[in-house]
N, C-alpha and C. Protein backbone atom coordinates (compact mmCIF):
# COMPACT_ATOMS: atom_id res chain seq x y z
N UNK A 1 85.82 98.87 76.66
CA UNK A 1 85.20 100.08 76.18
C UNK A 1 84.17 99.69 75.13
N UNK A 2 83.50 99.99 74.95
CA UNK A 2 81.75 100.56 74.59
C UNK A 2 81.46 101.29 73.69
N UNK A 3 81.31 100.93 72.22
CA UNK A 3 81.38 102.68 71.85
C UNK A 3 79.91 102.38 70.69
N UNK A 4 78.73 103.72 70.53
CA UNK A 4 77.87 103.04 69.33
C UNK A 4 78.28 104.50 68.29
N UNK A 5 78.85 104.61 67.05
CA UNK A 5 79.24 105.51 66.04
C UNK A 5 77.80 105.62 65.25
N UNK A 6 77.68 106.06 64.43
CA UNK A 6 76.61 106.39 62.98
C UNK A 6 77.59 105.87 61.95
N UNK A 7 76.87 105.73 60.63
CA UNK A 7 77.37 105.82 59.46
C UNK A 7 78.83 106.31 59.10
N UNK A 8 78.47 107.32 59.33
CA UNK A 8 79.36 108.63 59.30
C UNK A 8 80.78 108.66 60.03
N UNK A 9 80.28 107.66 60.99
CA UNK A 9 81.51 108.06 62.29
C UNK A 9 81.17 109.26 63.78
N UNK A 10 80.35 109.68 63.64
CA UNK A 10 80.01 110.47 64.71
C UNK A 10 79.49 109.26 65.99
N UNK A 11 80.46 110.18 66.61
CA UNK A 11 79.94 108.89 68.19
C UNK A 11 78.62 109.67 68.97
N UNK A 12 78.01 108.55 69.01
CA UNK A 12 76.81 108.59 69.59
C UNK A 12 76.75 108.45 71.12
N UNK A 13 77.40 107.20 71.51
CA UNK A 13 77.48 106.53 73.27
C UNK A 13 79.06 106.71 73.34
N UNK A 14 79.83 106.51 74.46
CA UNK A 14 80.79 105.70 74.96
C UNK A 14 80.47 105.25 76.55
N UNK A 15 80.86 104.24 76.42
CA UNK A 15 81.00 103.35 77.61
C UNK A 15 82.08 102.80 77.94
N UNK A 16 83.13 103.34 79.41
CA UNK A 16 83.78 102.85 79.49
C UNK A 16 83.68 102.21 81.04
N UNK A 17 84.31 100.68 80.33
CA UNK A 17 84.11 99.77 81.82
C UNK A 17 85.58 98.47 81.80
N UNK A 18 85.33 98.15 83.18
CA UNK A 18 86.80 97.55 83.39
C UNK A 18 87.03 96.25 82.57
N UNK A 19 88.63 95.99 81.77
CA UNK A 19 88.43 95.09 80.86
C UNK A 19 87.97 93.89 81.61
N UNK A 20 88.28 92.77 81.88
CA UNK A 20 86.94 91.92 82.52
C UNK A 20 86.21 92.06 82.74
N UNK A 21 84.87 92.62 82.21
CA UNK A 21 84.04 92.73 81.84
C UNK A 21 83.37 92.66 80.07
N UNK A 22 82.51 91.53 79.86
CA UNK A 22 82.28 91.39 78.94
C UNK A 22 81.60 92.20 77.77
N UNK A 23 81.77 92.61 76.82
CA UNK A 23 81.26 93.75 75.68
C UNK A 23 79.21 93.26 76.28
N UNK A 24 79.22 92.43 75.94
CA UNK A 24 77.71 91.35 76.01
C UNK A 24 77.18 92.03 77.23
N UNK A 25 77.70 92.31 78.29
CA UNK A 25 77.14 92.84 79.58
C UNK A 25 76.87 94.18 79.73
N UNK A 26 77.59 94.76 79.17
CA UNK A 26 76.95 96.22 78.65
C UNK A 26 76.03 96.70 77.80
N UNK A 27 75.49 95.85 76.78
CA UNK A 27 74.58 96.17 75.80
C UNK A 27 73.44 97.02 76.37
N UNK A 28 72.97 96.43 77.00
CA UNK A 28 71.51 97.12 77.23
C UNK A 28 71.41 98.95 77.88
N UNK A 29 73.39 99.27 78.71
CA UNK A 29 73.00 100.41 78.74
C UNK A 29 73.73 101.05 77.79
N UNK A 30 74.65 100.33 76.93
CA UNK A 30 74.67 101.49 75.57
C UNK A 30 73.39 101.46 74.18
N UNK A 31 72.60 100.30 74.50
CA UNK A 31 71.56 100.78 73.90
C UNK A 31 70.70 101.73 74.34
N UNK A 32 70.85 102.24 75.84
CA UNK A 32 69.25 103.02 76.33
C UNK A 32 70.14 104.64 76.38
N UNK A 33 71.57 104.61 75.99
CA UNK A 33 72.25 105.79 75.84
C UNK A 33 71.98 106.22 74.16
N UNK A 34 71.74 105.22 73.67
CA UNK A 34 71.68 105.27 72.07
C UNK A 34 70.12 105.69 71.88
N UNK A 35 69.48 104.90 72.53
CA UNK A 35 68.12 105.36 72.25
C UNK A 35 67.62 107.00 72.68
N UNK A 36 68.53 107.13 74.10
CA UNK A 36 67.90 108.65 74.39
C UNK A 36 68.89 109.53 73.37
N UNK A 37 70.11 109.57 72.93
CA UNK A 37 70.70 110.54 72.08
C UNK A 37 69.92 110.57 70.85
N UNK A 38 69.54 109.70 69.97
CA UNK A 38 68.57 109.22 68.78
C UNK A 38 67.67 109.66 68.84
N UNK A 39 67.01 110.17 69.87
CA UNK A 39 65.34 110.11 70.09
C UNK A 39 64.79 109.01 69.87
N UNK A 40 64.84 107.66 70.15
CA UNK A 40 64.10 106.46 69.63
C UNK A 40 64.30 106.15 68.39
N UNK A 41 65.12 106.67 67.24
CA UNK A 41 65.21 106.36 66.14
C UNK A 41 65.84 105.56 65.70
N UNK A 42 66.54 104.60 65.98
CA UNK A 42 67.17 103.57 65.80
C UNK A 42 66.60 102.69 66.14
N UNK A 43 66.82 101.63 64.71
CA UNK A 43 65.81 100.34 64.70
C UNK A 43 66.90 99.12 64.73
N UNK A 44 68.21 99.10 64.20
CA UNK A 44 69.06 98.15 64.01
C UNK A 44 70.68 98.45 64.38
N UNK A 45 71.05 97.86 65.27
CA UNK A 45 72.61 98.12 65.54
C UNK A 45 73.11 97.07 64.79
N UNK A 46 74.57 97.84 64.22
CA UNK A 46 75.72 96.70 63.47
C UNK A 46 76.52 95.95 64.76
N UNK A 47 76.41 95.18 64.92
CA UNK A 47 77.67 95.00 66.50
C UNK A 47 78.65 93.78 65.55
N UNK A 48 79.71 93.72 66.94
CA UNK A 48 80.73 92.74 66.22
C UNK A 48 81.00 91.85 66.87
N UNK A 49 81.45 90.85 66.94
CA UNK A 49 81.04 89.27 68.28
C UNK A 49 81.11 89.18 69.48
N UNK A 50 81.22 90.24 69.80
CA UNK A 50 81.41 90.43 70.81
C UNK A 50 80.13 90.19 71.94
N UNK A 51 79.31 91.31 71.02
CA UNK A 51 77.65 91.03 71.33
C UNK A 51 76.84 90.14 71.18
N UNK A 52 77.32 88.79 70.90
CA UNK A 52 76.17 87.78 70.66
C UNK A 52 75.65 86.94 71.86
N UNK A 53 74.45 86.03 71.07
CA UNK A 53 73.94 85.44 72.52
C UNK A 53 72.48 86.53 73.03
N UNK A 54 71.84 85.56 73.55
CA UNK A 54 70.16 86.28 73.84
C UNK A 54 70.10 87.57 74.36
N UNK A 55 71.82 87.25 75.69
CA UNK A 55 71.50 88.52 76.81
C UNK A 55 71.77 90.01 75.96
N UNK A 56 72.42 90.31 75.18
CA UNK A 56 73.03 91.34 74.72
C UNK A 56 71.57 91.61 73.35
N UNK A 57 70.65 90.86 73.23
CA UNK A 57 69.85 91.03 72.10
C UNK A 57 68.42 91.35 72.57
N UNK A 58 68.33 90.65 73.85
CA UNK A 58 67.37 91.11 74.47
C UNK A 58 67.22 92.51 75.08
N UNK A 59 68.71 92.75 75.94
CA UNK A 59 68.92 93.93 76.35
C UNK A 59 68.64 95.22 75.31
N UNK A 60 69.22 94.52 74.17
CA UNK A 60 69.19 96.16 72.99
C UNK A 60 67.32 95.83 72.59
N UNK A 61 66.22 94.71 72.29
CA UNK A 61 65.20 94.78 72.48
C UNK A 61 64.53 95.64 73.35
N UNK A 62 64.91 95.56 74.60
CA UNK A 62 64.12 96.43 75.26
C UNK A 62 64.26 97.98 74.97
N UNK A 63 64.84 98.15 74.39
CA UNK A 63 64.92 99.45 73.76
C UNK A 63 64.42 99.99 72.57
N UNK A 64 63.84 98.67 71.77
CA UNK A 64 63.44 98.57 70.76
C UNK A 64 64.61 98.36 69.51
N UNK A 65 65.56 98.36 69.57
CA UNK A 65 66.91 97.92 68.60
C UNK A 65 67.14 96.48 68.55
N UNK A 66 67.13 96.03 67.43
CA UNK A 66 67.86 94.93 66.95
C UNK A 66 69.12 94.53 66.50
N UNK A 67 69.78 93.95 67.38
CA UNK A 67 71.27 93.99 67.08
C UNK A 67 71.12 92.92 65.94
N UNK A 68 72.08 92.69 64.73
CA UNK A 68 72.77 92.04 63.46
C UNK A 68 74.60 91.93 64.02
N UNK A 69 74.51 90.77 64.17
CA UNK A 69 76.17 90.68 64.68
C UNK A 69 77.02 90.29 62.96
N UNK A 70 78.34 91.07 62.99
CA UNK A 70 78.34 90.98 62.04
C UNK A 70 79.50 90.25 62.35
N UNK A 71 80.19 88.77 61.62
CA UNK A 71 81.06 87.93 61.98
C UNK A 71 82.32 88.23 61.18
N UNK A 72 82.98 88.32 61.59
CA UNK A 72 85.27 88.38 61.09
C UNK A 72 85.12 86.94 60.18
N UNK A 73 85.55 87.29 59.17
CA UNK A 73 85.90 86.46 57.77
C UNK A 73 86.97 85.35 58.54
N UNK A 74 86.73 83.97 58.57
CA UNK A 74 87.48 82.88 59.21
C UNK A 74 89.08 83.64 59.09
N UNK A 75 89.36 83.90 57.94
CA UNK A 75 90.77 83.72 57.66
C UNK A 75 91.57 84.90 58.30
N UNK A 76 90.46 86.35 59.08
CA UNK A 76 91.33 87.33 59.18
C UNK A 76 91.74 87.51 60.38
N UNK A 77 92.76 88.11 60.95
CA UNK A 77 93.11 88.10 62.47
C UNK A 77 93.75 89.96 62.69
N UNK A 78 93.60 89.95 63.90
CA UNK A 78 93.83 91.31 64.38
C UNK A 78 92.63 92.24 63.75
N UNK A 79 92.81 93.30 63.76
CA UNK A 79 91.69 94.35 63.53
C UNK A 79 91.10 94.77 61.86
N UNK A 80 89.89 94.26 61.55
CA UNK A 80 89.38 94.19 60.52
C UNK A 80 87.95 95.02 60.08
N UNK A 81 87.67 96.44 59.68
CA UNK A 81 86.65 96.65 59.28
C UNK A 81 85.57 96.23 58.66
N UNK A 82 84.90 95.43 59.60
CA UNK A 82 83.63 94.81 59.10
C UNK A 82 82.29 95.22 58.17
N UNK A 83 82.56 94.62 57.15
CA UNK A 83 81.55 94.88 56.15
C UNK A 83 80.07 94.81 56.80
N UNK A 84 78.79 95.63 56.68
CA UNK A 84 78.04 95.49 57.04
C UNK A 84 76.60 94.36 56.65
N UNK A 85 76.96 93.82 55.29
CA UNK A 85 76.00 93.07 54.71
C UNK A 85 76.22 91.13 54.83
């Protein structure tokens, strides 16, 4: 599953697809779901490692979004709210 939130928490996209399937392989159409709900206003997605690597950066490019992957602190395991900076 797929999901792009706001600030706030309001969901913007969901995408749901079968688990084998990689987060990375979906990018480009939850960015062009993000871009048409936004109106084009989104310049930078937070993603989480899932998304890294050219294909998932290029894909949100063509939309004009720049993904910032934001990386899990070495030491933490299981589910961790990622700081954005």
């Amino acid at each position: 599953m797929n999901m792009a939130i706001d600030t706030p928490g309001h969901l913007w996209a969901l995408l749901v697809t079968p688990a084998n399937k990689q987060d990375r392989a979906n990018g480009g159409q939850l960015a062009q779901d993000v871009h048409e709900v936004t109106n084009k206003t989104v310049e930078v997605a937070f993603v989480d490692q899932g998304y890294t690597g050219d294909n998932a950066a290029q894909a949100a490019e063509a939309h004009s979004i720049r993904l910032e992957v934001i990386h899990l602190p070495d030491a933490q395991q299981g589910f961790v709210l990622l700081p954005r900076c």
